[in-house]
C-alpha atoms as a PDB file:
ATOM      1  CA  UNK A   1     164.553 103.039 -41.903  1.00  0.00           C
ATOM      2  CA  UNK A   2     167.659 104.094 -40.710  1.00  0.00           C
ATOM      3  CA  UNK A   3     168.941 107.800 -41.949  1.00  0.00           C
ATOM      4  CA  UNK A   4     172.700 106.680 -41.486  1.00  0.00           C
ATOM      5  CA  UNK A   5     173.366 105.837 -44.896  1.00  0.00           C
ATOM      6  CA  UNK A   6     171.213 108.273 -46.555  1.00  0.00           C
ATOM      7  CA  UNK A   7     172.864 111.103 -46.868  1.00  0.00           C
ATOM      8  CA  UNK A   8     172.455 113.365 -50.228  1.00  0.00           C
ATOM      9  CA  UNK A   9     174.856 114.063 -52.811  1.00  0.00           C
ATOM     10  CA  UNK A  10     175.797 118.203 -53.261  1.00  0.00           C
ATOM     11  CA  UNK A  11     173.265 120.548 -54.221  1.00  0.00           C
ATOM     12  CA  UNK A  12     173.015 120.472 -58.057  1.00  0.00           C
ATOM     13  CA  UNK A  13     173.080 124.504 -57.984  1.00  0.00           C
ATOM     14  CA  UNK A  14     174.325 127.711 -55.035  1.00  0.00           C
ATOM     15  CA  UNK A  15     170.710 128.407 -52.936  1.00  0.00           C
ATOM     16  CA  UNK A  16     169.545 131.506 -54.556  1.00  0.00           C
ATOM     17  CA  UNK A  17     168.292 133.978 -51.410  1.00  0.00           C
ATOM     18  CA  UNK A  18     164.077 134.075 -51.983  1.00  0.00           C
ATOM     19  CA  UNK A  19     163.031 137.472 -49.838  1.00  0.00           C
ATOM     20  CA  UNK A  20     160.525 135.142 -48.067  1.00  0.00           C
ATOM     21  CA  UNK A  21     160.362 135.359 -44.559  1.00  0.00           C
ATOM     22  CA  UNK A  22     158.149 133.356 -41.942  1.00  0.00           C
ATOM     23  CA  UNK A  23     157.911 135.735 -39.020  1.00  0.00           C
ATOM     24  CA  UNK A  24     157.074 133.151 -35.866  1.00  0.00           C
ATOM     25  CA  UNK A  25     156.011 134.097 -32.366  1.00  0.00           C
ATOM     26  CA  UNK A  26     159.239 133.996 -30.343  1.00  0.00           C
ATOM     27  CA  UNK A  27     157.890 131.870 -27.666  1.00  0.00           C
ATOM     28  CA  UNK A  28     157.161 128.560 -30.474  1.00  0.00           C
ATOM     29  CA  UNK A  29     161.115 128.195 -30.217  1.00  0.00           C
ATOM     30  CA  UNK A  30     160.740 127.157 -26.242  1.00  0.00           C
ATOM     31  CA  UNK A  31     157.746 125.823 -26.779  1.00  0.00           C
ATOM     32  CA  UNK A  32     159.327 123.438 -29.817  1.00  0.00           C
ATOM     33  CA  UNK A  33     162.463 122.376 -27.950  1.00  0.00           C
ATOM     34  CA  UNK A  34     160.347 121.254 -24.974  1.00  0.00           C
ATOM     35  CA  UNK A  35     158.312 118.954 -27.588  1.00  0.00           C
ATOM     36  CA  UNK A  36     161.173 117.833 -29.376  1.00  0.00           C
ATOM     37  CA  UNK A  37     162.892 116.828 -25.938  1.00  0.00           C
ATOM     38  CA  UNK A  38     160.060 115.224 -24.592  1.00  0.00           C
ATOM     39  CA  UNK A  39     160.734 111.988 -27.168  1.00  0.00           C
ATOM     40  CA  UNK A  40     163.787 111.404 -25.029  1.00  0.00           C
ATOM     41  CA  UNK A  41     166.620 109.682 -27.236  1.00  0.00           C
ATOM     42  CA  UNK A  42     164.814 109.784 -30.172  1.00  0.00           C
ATOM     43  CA  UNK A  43     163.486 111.905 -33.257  1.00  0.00           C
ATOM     44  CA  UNK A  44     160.514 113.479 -32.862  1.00  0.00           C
ATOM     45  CA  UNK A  45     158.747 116.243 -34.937  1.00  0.00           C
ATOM     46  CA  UNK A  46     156.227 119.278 -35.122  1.00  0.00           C
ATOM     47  CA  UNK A  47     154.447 121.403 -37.541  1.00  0.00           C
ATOM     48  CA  UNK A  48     154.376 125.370 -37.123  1.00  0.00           C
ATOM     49  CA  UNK A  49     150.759 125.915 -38.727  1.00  0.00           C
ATOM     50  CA  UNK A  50     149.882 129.569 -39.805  1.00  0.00           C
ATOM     51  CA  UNK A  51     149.619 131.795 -43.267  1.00  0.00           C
ATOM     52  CA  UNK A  52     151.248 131.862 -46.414  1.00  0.00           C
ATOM     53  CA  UNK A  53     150.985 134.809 -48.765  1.00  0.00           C
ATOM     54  CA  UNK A  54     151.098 134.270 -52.321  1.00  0.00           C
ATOM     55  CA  UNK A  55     154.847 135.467 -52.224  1.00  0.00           C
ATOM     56  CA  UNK A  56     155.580 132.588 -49.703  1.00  0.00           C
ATOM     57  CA  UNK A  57     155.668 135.004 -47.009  1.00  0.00           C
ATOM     58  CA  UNK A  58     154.392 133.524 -43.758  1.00  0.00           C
ATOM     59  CA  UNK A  59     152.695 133.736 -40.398  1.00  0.00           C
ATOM     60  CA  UNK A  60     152.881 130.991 -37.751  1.00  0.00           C
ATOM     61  CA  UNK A  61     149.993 130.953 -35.961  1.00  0.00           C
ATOM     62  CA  UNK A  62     150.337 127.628 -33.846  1.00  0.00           C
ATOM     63  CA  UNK A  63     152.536 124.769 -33.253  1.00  0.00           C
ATOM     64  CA  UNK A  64     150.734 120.800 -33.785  1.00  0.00           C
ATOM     65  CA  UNK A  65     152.179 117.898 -32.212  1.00  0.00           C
ATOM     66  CA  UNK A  66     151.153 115.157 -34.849  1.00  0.00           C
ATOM     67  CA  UNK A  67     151.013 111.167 -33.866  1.00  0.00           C
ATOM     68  CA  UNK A  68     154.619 110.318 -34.660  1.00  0.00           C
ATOM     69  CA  UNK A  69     156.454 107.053 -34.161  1.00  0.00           C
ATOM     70  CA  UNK A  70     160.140 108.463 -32.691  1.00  0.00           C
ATOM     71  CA  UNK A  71     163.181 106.390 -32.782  1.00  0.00           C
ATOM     72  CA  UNK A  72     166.986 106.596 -32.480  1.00  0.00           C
ATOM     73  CA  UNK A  73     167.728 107.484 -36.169  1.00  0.00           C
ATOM     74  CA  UNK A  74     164.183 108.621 -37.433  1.00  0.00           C
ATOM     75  CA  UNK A  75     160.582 109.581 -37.081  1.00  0.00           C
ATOM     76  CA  UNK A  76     157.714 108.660 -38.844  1.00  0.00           C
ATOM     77  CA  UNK A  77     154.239 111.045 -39.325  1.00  0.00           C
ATOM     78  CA  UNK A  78     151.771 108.286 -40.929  1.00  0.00           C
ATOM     79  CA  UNK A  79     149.653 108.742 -43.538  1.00  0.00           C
ATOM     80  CA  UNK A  80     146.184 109.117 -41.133  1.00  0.00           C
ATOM     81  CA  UNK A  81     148.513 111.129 -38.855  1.00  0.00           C
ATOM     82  CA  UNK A  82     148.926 113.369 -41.645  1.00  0.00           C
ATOM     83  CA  UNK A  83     145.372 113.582 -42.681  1.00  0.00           C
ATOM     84  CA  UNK A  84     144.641 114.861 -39.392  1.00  0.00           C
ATOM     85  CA  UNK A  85     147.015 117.842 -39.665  1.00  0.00           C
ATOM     86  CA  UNK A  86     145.374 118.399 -42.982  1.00  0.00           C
ATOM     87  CA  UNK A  87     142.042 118.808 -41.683  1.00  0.00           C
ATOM     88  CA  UNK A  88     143.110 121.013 -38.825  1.00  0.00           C
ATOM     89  CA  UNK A  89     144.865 123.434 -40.836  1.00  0.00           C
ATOM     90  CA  UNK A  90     142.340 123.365 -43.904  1.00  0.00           C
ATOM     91  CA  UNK A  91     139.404 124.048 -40.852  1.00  0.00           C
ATOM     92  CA  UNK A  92     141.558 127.020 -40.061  1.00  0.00           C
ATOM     93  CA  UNK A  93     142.760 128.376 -43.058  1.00  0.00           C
ATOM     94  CA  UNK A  94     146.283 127.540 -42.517  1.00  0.00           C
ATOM     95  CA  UNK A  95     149.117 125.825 -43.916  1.00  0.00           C
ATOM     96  CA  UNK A  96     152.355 124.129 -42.767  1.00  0.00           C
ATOM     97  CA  UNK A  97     154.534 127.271 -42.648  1.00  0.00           C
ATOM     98  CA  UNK A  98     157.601 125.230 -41.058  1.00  0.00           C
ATOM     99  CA  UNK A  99     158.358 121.844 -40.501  1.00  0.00           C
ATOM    100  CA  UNK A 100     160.614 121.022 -37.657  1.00  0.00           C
ATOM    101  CA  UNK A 101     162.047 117.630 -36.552  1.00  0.00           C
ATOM    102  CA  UNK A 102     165.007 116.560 -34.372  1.00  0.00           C
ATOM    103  CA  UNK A 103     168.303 114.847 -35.125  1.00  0.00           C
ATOM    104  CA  UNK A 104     170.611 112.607 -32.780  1.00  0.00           C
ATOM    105  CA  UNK A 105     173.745 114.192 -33.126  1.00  0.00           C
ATOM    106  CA  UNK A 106     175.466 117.381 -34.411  1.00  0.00           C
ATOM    107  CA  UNK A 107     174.183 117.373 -38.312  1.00  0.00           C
ATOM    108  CA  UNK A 108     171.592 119.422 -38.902  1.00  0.00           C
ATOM    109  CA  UNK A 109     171.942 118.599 -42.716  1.00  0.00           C
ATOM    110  CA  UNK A 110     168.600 116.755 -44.107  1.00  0.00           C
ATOM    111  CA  UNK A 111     169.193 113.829 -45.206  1.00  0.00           C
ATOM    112  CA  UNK A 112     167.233 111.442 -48.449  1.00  0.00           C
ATOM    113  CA  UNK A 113     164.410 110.601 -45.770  1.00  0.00           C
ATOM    114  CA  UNK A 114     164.506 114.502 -44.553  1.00  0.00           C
ATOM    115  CA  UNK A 115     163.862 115.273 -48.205  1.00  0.00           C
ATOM    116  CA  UNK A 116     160.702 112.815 -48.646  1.00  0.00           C
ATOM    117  CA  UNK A 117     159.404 113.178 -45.254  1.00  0.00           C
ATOM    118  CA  UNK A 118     158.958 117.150 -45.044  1.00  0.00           C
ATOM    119  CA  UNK A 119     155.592 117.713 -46.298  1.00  0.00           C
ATOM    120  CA  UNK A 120     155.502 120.710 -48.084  1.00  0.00           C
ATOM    121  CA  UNK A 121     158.250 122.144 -50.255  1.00  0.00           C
ATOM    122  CA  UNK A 122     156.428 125.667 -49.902  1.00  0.00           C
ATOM    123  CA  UNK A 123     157.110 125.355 -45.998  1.00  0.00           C
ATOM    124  CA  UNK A 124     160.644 125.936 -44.623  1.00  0.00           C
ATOM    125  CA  UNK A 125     162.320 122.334 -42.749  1.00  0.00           C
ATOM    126  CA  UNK A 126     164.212 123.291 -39.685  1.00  0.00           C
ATOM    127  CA  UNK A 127     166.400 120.529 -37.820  1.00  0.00           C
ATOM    128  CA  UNK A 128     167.488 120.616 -34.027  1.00  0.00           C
ATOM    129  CA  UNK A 129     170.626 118.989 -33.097  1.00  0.00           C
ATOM    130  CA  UNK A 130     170.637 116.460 -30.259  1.00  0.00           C
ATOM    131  CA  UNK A 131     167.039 115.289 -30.142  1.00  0.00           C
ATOM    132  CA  UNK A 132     166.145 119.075 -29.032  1.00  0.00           C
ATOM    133  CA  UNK A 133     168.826 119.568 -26.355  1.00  0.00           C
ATOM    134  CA  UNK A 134     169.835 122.467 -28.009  1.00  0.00           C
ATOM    135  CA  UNK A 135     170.207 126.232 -26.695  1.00  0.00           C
ATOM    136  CA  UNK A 136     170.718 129.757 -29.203  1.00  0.00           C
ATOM    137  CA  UNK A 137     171.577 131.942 -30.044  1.00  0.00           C
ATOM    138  CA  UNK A 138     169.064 131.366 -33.268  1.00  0.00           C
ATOM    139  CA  UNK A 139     170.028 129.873 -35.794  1.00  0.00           C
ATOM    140  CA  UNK A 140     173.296 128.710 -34.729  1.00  0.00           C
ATOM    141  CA  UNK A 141     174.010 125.067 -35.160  1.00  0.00           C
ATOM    142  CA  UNK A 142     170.211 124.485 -36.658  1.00  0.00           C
ATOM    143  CA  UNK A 143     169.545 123.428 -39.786  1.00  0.00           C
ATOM    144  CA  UNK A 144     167.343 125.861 -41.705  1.00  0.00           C
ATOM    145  CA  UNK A 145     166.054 124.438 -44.913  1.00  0.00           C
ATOM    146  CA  UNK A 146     164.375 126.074 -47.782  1.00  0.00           C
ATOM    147  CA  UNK A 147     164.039 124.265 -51.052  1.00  0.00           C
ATOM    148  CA  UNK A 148     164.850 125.770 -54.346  1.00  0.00           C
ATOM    149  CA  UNK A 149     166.573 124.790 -57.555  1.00  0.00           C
ATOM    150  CA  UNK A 150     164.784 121.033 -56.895  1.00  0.00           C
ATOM    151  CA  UNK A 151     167.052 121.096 -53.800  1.00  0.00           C
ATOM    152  CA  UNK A 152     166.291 121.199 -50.223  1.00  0.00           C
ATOM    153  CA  UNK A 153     169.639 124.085 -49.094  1.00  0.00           C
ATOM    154  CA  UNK A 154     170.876 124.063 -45.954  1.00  0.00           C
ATOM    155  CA  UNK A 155     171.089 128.399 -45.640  1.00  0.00           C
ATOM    156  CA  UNK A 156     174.150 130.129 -43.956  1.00  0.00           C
ATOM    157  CA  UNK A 157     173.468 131.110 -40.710  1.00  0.00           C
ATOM    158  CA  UNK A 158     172.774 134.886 -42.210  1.00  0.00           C
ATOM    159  CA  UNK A 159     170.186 133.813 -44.891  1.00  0.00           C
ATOM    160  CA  UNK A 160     168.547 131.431 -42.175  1.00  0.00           C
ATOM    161  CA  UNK A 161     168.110 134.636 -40.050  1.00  0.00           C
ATOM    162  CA  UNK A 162     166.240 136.612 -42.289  1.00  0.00           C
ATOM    163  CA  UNK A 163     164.015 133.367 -43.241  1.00  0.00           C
ATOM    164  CA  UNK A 164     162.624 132.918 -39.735  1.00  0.00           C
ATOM    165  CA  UNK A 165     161.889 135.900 -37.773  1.00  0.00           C
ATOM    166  CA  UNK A 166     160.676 135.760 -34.346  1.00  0.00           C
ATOM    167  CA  UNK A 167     158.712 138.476 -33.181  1.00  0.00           C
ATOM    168  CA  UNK A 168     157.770 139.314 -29.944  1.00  0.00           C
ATOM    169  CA  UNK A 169     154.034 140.499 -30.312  1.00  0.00           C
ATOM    170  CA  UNK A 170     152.149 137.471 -31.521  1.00  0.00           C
ATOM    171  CA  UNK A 171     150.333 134.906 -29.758  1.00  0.00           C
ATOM    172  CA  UNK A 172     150.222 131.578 -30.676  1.00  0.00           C
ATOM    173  CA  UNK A 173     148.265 127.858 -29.605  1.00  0.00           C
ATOM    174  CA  UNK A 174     149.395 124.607 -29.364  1.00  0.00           C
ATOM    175  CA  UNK A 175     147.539 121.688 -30.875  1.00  0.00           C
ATOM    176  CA  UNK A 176     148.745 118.202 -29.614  1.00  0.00           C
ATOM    177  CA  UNK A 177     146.609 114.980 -31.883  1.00  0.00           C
ATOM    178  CA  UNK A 178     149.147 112.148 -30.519  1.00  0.00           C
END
């Protein structure tokens, strides 16, 4: 399926501001762009696995590499693929904290398949322009996504800041299933 043609109508309502915050170990952004790049000219995408508090605050505690079919205009995490994840994070005590895929061009806006395809609507969806190839300062041309009001918002740049903090002190692992 081709994301071209899919993209939303305006958000039904203005993104109310949460308070939530997912602080993230500062190097998972590095880390993230190298996997996202590594699918070449296509989409690709990644989980940031960690804590969430009953207030929806988080802690990312790893970034997974799921199997992933990438192409031009879209990615695909199947079902089993998913299942896998699952099991990981459930073995761990975690939860998708941040979803994170790639788009070809500029737009950073989610699109109809963006909205059905990010798994969680208690995680936060984050989109890289340019299949990765992208460089800071955070969050500046990235889509940061939180959904509220039955609405996946795309946050100003100031709201997006205070969603995702990276913090220096925190170790994190990588998990690649592909």
């Amino acid at each position: 399926m081709n994301e071209d043609n899919l993209w939303r109508p305006r958000p039904p309502s203005l993104y109310q501001p949460t308070g939530r915050v997912a602080k993230v170990p500062a190097g998972v952004l590095p880390h993230t762009l190298n996997v996202l790049r590594s699918a070449g000219n296509a989409e690709a995408a990644c989980f940031w696995l960690g804590t969430l508090s009953d207030s929806g605050n988080g802690i990312v505690n790893a970034v997974v590499v799921p199997k992933q079919t990438n192409r031009r205009g879209n990615y695909e995490v199947p079902g089993p693929a998913m299942l896998e994840v699952a099991n990981l994070a459930r073995s761990r005590g975690w939860t998708i904290v941040v979803a994170v895929h790639s788009h070809p061009g500029l737009s950073v806006e989610h699109s109809i398949y963006d909205d059905h395809m990010t798994p969680s609507r208690r995680a936060v969806s984050v989109v890289f322009p340019n299949y990765g190839r992208w460089e800071g300062p955070w969050p500046s041309n990235v889509g940061v996504h939180e959904y509220s009001g039955n609405y996946w918002h795309l946050l100003p740049d100031n709201h997006a800041q205070q969603r995702i903090e990276f913090v220096a002190d925190h170790s994190f692992e990588t998990v690649h299933l592909r």
